[in-house]
N, C-alpha and C. Protein backbone atom coordinates (compact mmCIF):
# COMPACT_ATOMS: atom_id res chain seq x y z
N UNK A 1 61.74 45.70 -78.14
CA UNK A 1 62.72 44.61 -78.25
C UNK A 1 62.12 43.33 -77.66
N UNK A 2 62.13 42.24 -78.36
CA UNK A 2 62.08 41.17 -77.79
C UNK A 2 62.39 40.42 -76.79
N UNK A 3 61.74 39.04 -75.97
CA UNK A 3 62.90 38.47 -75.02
C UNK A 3 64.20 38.06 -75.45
N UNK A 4 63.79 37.32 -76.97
CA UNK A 4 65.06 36.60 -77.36
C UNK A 4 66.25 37.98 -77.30
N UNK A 5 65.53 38.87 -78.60
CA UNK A 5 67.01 40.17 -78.64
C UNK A 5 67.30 40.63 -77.19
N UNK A 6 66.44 41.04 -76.37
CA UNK A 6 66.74 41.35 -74.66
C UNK A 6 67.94 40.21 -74.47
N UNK A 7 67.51 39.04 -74.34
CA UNK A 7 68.92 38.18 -73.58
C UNK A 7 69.96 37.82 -74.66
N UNK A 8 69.60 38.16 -75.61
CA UNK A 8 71.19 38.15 -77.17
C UNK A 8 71.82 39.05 -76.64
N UNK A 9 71.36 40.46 -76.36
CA UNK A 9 72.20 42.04 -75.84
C UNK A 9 72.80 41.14 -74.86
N UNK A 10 71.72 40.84 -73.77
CA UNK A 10 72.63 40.56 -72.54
C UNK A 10 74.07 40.04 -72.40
N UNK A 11 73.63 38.72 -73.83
CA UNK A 11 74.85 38.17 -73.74
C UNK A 11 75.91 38.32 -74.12
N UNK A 12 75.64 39.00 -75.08
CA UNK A 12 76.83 39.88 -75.81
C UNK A 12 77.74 40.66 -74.36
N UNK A 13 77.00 41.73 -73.38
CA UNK A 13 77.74 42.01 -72.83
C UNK A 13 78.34 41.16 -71.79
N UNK A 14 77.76 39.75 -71.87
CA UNK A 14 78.59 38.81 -70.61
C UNK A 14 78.71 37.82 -71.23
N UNK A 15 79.64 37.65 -72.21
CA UNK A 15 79.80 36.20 -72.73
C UNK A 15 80.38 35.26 -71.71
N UNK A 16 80.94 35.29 -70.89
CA UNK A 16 81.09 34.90 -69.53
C UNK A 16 80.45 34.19 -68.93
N UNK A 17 79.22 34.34 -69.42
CA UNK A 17 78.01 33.68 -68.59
C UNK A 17 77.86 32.14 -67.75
N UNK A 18 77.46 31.97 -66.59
CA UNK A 18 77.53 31.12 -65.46
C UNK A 18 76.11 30.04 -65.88
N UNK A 19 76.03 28.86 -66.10
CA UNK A 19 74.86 28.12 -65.81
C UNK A 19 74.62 27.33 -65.03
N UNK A 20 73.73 26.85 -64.44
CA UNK A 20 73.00 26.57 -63.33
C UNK A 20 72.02 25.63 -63.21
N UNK A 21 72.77 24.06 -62.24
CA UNK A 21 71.49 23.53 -62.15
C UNK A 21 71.18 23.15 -60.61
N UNK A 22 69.72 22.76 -60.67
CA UNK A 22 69.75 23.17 -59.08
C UNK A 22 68.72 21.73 -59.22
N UNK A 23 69.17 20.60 -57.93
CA UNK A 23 68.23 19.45 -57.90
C UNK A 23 68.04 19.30 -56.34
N UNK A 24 67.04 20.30 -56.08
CA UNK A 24 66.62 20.41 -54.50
C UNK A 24 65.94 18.81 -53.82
N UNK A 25 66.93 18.95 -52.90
CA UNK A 25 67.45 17.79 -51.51
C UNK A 25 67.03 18.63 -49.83
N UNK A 26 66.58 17.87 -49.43
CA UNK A 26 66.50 18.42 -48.05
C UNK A 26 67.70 17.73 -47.36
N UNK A 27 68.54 16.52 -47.80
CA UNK A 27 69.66 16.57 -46.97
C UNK A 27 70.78 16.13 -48.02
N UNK A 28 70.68 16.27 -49.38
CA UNK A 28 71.56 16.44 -50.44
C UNK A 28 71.47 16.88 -51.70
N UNK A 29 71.27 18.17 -51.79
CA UNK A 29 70.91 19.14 -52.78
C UNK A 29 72.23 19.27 -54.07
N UNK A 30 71.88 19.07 -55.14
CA UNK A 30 72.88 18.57 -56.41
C UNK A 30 72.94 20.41 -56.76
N UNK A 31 74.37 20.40 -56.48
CA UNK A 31 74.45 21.96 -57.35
C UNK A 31 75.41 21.62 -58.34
N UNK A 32 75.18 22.51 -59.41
CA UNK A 32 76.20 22.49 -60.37
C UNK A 32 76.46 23.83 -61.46
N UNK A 33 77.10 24.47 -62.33
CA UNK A 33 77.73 25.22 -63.09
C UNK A 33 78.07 24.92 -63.98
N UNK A 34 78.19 25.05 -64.78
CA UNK A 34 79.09 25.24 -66.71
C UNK A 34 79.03 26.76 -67.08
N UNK A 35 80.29 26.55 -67.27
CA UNK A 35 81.09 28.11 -67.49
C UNK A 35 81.96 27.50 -68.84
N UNK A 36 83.13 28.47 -68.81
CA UNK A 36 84.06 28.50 -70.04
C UNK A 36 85.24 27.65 -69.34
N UNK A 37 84.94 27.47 -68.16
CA UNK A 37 86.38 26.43 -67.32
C UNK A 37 85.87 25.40 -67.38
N UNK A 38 84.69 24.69 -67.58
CA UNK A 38 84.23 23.44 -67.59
C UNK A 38 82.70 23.26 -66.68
N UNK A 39 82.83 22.16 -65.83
CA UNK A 39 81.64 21.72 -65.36
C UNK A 39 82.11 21.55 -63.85
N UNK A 40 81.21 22.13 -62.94
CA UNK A 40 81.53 21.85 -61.44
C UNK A 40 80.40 21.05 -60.90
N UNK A 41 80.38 20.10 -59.96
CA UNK A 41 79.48 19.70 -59.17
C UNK A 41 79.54 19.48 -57.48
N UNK A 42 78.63 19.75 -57.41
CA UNK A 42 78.85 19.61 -55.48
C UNK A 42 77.93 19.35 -54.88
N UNK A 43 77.77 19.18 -53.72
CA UNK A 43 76.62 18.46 -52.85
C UNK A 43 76.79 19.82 -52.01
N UNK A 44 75.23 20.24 -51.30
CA UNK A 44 75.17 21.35 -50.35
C UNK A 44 74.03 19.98 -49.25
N UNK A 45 74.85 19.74 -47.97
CA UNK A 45 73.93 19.19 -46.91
C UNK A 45 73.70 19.70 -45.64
N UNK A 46 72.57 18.88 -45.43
CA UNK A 46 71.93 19.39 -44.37
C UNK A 46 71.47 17.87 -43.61
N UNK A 47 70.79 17.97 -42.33
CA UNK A 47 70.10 17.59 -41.42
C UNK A 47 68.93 18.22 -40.64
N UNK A 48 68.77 17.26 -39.95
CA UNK A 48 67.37 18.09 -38.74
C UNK A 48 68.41 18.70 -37.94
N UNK A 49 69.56 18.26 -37.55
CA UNK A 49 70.12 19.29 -36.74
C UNK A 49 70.93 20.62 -37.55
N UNK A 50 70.90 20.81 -38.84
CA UNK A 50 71.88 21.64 -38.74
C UNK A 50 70.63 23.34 -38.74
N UNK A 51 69.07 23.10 -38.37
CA UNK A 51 68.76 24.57 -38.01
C UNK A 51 67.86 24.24 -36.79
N UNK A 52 67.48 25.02 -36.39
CA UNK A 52 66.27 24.57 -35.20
C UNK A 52 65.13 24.25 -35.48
N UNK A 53 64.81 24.38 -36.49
CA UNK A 53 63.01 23.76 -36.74
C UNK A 53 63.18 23.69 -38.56
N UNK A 54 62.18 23.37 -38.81
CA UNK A 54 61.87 22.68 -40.38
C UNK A 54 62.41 24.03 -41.48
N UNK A 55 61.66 25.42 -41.28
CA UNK A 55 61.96 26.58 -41.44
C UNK A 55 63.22 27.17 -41.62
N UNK A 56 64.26 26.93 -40.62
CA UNK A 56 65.35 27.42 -40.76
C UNK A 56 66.09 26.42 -41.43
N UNK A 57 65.71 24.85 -41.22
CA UNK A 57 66.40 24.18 -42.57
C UNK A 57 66.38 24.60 -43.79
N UNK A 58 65.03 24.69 -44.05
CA UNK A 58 64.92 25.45 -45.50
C UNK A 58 65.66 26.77 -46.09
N UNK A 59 65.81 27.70 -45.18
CA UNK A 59 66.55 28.72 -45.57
C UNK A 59 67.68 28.50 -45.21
N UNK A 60 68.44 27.80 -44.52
CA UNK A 60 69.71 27.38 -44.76
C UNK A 60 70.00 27.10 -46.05
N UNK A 61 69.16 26.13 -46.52
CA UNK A 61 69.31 25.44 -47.90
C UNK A 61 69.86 26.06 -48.94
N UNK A 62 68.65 26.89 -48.58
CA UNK A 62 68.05 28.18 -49.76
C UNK A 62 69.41 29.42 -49.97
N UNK A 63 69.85 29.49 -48.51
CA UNK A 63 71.07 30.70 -48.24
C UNK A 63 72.20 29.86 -49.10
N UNK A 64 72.44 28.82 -48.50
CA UNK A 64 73.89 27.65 -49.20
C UNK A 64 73.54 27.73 -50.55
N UNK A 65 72.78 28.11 -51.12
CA UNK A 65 72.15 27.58 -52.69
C UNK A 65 72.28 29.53 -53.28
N UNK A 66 71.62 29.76 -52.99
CA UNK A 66 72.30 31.75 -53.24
C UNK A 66 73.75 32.34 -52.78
N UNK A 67 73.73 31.38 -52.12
CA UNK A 67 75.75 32.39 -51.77
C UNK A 67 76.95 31.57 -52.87
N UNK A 68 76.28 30.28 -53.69
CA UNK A 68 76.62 29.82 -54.45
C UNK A 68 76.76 30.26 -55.69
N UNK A 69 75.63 30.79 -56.00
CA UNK A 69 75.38 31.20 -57.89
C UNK A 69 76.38 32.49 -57.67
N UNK A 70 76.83 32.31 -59.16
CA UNK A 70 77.82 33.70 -59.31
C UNK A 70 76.93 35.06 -60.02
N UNK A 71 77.37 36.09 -59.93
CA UNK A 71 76.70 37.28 -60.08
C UNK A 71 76.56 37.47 -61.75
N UNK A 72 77.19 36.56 -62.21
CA UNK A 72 77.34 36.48 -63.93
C UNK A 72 76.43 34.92 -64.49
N UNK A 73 75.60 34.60 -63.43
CA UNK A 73 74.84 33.94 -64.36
C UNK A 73 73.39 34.29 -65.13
N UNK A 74 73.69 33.41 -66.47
CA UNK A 74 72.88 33.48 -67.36
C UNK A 74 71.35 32.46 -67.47
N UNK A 75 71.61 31.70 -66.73
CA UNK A 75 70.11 30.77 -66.36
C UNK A 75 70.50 30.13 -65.19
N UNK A 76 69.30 29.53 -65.14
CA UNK A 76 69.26 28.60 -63.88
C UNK A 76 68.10 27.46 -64.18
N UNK A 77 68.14 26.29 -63.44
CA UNK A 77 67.45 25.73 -64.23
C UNK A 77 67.21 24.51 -63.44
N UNK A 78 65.75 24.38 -62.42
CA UNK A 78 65.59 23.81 -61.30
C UNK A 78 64.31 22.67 -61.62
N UNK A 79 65.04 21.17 -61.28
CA UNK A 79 63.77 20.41 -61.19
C UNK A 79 62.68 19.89 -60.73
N UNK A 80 61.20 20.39 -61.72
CA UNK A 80 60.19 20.10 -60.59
C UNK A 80 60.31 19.63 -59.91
N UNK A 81 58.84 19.42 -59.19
CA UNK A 81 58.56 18.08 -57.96
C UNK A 81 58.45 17.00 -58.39
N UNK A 82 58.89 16.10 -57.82
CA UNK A 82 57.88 14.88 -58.50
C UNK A 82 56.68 14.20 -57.54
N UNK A 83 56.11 13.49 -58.18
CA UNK A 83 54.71 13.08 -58.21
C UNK A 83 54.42 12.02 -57.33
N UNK A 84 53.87 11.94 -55.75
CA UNK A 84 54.33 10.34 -55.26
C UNK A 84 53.47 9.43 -55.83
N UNK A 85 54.10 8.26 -56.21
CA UNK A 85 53.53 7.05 -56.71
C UNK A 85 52.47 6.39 -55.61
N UNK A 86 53.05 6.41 -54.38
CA UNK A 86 52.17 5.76 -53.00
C UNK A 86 52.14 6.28 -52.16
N UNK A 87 50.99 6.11 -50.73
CA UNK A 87 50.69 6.93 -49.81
C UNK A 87 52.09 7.01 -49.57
N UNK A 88 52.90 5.86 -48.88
CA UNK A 88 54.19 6.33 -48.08
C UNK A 88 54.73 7.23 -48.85
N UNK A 89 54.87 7.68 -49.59
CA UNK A 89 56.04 9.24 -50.23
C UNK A 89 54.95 10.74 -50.16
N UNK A 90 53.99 10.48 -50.15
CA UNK A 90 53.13 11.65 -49.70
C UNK A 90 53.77 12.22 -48.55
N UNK A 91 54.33 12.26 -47.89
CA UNK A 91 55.47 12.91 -46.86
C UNK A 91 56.27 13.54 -47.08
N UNK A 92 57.33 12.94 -47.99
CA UNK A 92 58.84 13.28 -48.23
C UNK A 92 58.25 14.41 -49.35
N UNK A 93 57.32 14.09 -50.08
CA UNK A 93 56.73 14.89 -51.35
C UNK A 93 56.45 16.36 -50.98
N UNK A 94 55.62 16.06 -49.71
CA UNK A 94 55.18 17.51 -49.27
C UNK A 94 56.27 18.64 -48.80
N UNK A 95 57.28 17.55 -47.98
CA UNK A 95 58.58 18.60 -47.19
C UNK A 95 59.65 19.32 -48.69
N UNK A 96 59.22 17.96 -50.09
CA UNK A 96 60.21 18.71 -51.23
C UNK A 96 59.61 19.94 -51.76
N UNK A 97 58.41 19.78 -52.15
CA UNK A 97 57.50 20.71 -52.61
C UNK A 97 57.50 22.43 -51.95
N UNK A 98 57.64 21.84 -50.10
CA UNK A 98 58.45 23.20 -49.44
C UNK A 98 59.43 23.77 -49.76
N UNK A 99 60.26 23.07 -49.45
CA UNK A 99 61.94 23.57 -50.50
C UNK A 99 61.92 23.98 -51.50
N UNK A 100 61.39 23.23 -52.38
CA UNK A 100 61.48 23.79 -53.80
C UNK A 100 60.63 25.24 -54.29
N UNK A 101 59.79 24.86 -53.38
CA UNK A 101 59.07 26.72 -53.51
C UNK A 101 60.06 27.79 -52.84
N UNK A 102 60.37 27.32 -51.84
CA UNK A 102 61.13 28.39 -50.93
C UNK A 102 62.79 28.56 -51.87
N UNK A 103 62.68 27.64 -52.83
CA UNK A 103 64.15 28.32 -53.59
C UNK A 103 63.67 28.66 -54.94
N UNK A 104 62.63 28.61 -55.17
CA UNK A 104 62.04 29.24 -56.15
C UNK A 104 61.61 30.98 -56.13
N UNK A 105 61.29 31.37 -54.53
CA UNK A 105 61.19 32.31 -54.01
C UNK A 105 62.10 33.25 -54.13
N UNK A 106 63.39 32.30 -53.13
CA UNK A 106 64.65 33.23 -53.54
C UNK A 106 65.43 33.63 -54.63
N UNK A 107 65.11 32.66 -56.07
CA UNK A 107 65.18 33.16 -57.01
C UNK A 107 64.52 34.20 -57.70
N UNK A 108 63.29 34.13 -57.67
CA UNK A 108 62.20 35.14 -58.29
C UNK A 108 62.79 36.42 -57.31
N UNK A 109 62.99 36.48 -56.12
CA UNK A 109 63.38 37.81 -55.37
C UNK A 109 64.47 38.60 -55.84
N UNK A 110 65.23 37.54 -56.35
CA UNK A 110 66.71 38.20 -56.79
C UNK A 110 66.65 38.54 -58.01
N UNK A 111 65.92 37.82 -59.04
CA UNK A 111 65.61 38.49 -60.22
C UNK A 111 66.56 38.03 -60.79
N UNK A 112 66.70 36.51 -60.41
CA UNK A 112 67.59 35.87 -61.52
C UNK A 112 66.86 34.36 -62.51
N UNK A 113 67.23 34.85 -63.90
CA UNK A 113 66.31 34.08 -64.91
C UNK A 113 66.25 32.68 -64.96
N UNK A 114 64.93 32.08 -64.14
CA UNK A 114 65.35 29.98 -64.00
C UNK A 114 64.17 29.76 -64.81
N UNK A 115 64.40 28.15 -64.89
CA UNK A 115 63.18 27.18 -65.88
C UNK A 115 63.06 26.48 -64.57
N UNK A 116 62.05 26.10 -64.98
CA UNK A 116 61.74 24.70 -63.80
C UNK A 116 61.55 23.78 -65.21
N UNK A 117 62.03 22.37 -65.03
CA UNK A 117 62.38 21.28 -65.64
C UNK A 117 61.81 19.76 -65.08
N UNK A 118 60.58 19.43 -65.74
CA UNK A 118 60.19 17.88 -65.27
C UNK A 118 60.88 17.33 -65.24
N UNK A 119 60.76 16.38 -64.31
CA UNK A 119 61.86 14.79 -64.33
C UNK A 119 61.99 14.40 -65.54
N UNK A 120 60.60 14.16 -66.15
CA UNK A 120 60.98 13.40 -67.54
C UNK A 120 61.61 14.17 -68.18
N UNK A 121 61.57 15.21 -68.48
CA UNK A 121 62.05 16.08 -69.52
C UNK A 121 63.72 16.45 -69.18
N UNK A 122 64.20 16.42 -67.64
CA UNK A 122 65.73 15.65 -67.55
C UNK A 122 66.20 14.91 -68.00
N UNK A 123 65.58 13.75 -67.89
CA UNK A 123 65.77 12.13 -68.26
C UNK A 123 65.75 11.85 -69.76
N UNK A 124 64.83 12.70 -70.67
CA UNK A 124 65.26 12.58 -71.93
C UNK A 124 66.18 13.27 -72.68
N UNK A 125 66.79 14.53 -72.10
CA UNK A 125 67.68 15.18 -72.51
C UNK A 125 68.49 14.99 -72.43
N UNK A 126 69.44 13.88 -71.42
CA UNK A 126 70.51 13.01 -71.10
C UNK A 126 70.71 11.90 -71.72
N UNK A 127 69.60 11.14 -71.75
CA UNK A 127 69.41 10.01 -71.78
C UNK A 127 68.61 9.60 -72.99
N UNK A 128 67.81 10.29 -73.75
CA UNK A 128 67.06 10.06 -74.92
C UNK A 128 65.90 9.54 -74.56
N UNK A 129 65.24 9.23 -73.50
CA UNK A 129 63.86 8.70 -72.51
C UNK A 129 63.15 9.11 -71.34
N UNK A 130 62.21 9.23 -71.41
CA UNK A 130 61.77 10.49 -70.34
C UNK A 130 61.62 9.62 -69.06
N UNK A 131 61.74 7.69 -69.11
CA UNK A 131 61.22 7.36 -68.30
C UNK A 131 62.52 6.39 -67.82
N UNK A 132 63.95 6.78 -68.08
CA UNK A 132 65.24 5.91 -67.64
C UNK A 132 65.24 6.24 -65.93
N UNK A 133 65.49 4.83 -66.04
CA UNK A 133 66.07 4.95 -64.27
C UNK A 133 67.05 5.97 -63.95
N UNK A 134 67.03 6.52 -62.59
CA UNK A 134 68.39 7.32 -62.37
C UNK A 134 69.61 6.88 -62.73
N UNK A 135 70.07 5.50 -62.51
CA UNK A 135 71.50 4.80 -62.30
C UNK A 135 72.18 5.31 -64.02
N UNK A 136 70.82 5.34 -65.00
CA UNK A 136 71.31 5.40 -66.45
C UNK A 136 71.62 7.33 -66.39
N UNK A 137 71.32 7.97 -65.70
CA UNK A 137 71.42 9.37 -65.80
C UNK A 137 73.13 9.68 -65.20
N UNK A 138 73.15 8.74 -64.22
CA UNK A 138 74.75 8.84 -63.24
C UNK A 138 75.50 8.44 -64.82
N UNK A 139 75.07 7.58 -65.31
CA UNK A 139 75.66 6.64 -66.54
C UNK A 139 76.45 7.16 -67.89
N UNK A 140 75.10 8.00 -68.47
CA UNK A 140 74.87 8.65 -69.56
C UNK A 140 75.31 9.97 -69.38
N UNK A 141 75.55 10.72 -68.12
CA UNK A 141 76.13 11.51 -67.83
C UNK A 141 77.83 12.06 -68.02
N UNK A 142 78.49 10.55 -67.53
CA UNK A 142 79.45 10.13 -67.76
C UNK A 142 80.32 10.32 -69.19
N UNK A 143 79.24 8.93 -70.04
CA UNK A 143 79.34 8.93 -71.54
C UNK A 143 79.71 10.05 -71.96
N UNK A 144 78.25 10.60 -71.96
CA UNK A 144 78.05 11.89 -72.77
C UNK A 144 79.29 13.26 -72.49
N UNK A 145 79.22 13.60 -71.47
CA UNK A 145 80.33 14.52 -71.52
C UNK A 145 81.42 14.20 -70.00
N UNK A 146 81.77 13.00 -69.64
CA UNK A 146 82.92 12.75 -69.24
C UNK A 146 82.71 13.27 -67.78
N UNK A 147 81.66 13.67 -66.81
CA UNK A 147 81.33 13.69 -65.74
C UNK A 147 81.11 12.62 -64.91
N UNK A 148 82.35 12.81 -64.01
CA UNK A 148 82.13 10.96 -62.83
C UNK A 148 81.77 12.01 -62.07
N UNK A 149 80.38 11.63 -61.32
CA UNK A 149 79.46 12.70 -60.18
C UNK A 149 79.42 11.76 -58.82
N UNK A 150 79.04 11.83 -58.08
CA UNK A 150 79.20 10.99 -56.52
C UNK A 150 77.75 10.07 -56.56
N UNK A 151 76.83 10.50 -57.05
CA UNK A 151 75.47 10.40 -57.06
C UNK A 151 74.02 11.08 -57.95
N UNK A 152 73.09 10.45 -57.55
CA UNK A 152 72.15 11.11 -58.99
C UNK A 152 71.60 12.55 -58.75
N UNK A 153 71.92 13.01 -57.57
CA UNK A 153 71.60 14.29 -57.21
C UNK A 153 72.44 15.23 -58.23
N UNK A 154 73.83 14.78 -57.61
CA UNK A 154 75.21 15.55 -58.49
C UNK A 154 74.20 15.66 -59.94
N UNK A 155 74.33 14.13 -60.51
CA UNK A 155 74.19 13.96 -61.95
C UNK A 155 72.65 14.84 -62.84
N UNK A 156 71.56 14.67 -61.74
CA UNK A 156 70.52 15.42 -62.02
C UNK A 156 70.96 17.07 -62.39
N UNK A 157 71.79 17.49 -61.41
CA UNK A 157 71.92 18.78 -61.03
C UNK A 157 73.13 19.12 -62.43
N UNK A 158 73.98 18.60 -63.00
CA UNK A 158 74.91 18.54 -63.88
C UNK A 158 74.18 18.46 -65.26
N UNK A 159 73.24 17.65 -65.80
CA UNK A 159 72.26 17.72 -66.66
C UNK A 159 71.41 19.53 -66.91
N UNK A 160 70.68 19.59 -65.65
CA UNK A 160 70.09 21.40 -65.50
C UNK A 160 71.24 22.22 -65.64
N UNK A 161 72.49 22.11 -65.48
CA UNK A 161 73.71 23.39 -65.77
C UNK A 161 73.62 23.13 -67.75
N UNK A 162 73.59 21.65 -68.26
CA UNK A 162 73.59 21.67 -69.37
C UNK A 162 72.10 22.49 -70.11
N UNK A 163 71.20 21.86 -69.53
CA UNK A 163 70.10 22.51 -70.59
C UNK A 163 69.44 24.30 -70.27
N UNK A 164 70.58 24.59 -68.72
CA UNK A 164 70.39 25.77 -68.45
C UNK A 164 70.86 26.56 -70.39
N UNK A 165 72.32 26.29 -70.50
CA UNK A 165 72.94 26.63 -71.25
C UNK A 165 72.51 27.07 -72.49
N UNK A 166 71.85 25.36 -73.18
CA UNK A 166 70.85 25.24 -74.12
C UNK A 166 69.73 25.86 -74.46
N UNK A 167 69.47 26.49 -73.24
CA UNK A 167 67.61 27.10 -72.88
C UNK A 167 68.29 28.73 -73.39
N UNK A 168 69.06 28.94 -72.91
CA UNK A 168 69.63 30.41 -72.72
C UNK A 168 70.37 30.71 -74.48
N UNK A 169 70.89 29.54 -74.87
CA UNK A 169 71.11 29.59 -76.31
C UNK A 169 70.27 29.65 -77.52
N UNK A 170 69.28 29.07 -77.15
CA UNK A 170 68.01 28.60 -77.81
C UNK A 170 66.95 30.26 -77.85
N UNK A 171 66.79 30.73 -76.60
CA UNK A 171 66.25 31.94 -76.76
C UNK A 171 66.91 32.84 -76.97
N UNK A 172 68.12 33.35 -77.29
CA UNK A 172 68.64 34.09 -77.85
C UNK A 172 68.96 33.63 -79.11
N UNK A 173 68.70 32.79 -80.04
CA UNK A 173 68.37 32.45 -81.11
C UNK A 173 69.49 32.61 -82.15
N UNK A 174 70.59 31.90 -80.65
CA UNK A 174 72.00 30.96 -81.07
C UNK A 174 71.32 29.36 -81.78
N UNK A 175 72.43 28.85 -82.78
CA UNK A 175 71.42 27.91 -83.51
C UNK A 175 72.43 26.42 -82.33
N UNK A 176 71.20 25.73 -82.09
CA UNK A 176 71.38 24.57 -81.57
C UNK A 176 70.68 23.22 -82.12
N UNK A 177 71.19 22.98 -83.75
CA UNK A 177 70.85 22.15 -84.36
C UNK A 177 71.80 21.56 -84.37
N UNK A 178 73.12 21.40 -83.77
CA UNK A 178 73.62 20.31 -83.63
C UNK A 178 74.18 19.46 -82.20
N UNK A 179 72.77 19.85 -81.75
CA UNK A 179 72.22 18.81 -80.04
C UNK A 179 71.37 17.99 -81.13
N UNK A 180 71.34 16.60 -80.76
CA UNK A 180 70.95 15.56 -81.19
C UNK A 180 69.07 15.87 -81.07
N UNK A 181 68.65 15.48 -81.96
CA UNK A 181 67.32 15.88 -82.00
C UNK A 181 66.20 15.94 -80.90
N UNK A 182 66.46 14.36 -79.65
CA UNK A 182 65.90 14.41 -78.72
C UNK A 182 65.91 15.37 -77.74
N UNK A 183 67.35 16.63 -77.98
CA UNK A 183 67.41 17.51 -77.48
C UNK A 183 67.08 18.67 -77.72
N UNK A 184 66.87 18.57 -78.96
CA UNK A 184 65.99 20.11 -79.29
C UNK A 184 64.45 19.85 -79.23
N UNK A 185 64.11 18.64 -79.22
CA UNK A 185 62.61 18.56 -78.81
C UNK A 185 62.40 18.64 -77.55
N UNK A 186 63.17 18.50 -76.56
CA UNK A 186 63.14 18.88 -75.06
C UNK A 186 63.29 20.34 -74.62
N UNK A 187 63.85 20.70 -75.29
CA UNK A 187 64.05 22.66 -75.45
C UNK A 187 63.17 23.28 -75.76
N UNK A 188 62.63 22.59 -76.73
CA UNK A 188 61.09 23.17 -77.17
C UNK A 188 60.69 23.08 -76.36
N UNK A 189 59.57 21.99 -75.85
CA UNK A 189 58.82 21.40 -75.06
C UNK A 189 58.85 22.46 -73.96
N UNK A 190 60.13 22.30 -73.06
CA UNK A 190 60.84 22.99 -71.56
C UNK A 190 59.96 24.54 -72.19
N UNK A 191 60.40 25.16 -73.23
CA UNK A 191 60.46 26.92 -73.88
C UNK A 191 58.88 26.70 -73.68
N UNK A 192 58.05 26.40 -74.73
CA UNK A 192 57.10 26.37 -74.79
C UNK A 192 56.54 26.30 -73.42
N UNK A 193 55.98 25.15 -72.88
CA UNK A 193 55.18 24.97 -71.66
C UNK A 193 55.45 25.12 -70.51
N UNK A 194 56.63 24.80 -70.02
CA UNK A 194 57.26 24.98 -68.77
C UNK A 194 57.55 26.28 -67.92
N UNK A 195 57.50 26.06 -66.95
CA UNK A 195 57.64 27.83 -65.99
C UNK A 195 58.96 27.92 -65.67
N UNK A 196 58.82 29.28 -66.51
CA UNK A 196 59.83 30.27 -66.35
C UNK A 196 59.46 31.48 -65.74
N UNK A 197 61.05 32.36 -65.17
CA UNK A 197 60.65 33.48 -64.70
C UNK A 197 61.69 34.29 -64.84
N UNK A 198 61.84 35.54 -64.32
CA UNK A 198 62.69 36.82 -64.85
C UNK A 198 63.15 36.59 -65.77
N UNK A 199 62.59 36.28 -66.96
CA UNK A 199 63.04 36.70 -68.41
C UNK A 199 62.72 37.56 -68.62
N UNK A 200 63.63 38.47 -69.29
CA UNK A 200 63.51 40.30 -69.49
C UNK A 200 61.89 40.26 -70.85
């Protein structure tokens, strides 16, 4: 059996299915869901004080971010790192790059199925441009399906619950020819090249 037929069965037995986007923050992490009730978004925060050293921040994070996902989801769908432009973000870059492995970890442990998702490849699936400012993602977010979010974390993280969905539709080889074209070329793209993991 295939991956695609593997996660078609699956879904068949959980049409139910939970999606998932995850836009890792060391002190405002964008979570979000799309289910059959709609779209949720929330902020999970932190500080230097809320663990004793750098370490237990992270698995705080990481714990707030797993006691979250429901036991019925069907993807997940987390955005790379990004890239610092100048020495000064070579810092903040390195402490995201921690996080984001360390919830990449706890996913792969649990054996639940995520994409990792470039910035650009967010930004054009929302937005039709791989290279729009955030403010147009809070924006186009809106437009597009009627989400007022607090911030671009929310809005990042609300985008990955959508193309979780898409990704999970797309390989089970539900037809999604009527997402506007810039979006099925981002599905590709994401399917094709991008890292994935626990797909059956």
């Amino acid at each position: 059996m295939s991956s695609g037929q593997t996660i078609h069965a699956q879904k068949e037995k959980n049409v139910n299915a939970v999606f998932v986007g995850l836009d890792m923050s060391l002190s405002s992490t964008g979570f979000s869901t799309k289910s059959e009730d709609g779209v949720h978004v929330e902020t999970i925060k932190s500080t230097p004080k809320t663990a004793p050293n750098d370490l237990g921040r992270l698995l705080y994070i990481c714990h707030a971010v797993m006691d979250k996902i429901p036991a019925n989801v069907g993807m997940v769908c987390v955005e790379d790192y990004f890239t610092p432009s100048n020495r000064m973000q070579i810092g903040a870059a390195m402490k995201l790059v921690a996080l984001g492995t360390a919830m990449r970890l706890a996913l792969y442990h649990a054996r639940l199925p995520f994409f990792i998702v470039s910035p650009p490849q967010l930004k054009k699936f929302v937005t039709g441009k791989g290279n729009s400012q955030k403010s147009l993602i809070v924006r186009d977010v809106y437009r597009k399906w009627g989400l007022d979010v607090n911030d671009d974390n929310q809005a990042d993280a609300a985008v990955l619950a959508y193309m979780a969905e898409a990704i999970w539709k797309s390989i089970s080889g539900d037809d999604v020819s009527q997402l506007p074209k810039y979006q099925q070329d981002v599905l590709k793209k994401v399917i094709a090249d991008r890292p994935r993991y626990n797909l059956p």
